[in-house]
Protein backbone atom coordinates (compact mmCIF):
# COMPACT_ATOMS: atom_id res chain seq x y z
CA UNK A 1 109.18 129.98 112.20
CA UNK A 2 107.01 127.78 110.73
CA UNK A 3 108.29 124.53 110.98
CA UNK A 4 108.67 124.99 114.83
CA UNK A 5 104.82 126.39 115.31
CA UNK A 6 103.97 123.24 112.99
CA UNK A 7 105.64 120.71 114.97
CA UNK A 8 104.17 122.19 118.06
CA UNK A 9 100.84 121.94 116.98
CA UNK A 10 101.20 118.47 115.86
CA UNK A 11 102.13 117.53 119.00
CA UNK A 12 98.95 118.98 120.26
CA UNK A 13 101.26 121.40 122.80
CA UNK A 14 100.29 124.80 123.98
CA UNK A 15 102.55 128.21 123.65
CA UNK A 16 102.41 128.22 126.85
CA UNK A 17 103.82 124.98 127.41
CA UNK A 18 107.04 125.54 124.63
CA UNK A 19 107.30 129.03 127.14
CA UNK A 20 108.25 127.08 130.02
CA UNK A 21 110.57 124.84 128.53
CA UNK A 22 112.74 127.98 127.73
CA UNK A 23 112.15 129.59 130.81
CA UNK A 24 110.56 132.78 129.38
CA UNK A 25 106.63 133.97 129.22
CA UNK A 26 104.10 133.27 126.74
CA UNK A 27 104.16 136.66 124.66
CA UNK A 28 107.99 136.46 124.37
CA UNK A 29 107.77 132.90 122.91
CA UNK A 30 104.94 133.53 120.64
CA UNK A 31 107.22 136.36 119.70
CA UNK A 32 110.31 134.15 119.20
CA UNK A 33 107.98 131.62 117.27
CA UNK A 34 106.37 134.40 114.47
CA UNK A 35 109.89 135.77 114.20
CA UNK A 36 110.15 138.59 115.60
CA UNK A 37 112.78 137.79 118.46
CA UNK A 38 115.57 136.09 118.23
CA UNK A 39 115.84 132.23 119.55
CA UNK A 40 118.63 131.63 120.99
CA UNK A 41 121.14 128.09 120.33
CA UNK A 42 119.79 126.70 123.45
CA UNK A 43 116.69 127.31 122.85
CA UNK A 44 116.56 125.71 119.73
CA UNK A 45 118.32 122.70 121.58
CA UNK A 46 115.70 123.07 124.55
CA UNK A 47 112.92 122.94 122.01
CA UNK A 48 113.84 119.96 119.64
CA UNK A 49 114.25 118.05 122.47
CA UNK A 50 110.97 118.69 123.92
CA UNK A 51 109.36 118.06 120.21
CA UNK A 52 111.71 114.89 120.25
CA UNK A 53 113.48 115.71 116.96
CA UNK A 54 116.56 117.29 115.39
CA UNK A 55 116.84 120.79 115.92
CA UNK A 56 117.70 120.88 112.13
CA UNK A 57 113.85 119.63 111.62
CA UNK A 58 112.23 123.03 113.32
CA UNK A 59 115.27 125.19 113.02
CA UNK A 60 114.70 128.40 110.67
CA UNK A 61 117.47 130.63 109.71
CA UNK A 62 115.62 133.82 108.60
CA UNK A 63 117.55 136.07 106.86
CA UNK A 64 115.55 138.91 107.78
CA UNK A 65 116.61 142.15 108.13
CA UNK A 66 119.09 142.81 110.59
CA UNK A 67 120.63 146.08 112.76
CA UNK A 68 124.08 145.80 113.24
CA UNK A 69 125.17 148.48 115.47
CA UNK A 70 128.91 148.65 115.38
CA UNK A 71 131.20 151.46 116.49
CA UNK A 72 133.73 150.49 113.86
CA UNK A 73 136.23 153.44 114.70
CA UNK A 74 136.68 152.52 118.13
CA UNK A 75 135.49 148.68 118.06
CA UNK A 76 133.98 149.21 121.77
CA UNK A 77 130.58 150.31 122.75
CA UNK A 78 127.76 148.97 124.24
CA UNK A 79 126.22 147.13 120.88
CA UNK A 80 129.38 145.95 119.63
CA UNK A 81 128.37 143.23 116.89
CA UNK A 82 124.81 143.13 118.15
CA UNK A 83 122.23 142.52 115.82
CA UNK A 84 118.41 143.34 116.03
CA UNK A 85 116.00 141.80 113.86
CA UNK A 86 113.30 144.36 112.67
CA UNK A 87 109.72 142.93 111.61
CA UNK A 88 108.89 144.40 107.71
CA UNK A 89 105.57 145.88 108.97
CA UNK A 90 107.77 148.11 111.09
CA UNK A 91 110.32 149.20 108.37
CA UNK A 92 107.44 149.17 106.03
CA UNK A 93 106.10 151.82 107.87
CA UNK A 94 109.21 153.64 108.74
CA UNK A 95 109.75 154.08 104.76
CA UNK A 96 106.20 155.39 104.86
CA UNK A 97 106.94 157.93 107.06
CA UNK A 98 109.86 159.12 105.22
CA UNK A 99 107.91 159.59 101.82
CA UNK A 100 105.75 161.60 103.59
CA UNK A 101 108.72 163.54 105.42
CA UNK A 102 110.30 164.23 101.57
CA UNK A 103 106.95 165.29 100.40
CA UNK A 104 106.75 167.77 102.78
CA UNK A 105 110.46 168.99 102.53
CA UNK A 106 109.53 169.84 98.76
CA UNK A 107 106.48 171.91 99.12
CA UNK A 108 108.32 173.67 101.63
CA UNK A 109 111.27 174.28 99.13
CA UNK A 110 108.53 175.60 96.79
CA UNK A 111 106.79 178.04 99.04
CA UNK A 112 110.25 178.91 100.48
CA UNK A 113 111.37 179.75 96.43
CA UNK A 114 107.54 181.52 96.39
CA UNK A 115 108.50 184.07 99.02
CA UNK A 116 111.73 184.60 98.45
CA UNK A 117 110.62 185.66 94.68
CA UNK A 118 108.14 187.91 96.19
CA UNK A 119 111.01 190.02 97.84
């Protein structure tokens, strides 16, 4: 959220100031700020009015990629519509570790097809 962590430091305020004006602790809002966690309507409102400007001037609709866990057969649940952003380092990785995972699946195929052929 760039425009929001530029406007802050133009304004010469800490994180840990921005925290307290939405009520939650410095790591969460530096998490909210980079992106990683969602901010919230309120927030937004919270914040542009402690920056004294439009919430349209810091407000950042990331795309992202998003989790949306849904039990569509029964529409109940738990996570019903809720969506979870996921940082790319983390699904970066994840795809990472399932190369690797395939990798392995095929030399095991092979030395499976090895012994069975030695029967």
């Amino acid at each position: 959220m760039e425009k929001l962590r530029n406007l802050r430091k133009q304004r010469g305020y800490t994180q840990d100031y921005m925290s307290k004006i939405i009520a939650t602790d410095v790591s969460n809002y530096s998490r909210k700020e980079s992106g990683e966690v969602r901010i919230f309507e309120d927030e937004w409102e919270k914040l542009a009015k402690a920056l004294d400007v439009p919430v349209e001037d810091i407000k950042e609709d990331k795309p992202g990629n998003t989790v949306n866990f849904n039990d569509s057969a029964t529409n109940s649940g738990p996570f019903l519509n809720t969506h979870y952003s996921i940082p790319d380092y983390i699904l970066e990785s994840q795809q990472e570790y399932i190369n690797l995972l395939k990798e392995q699946i095929e030399a095991l195929k092979e030395e499976n097809k090895k012994l069975k052929s030695k029967r």
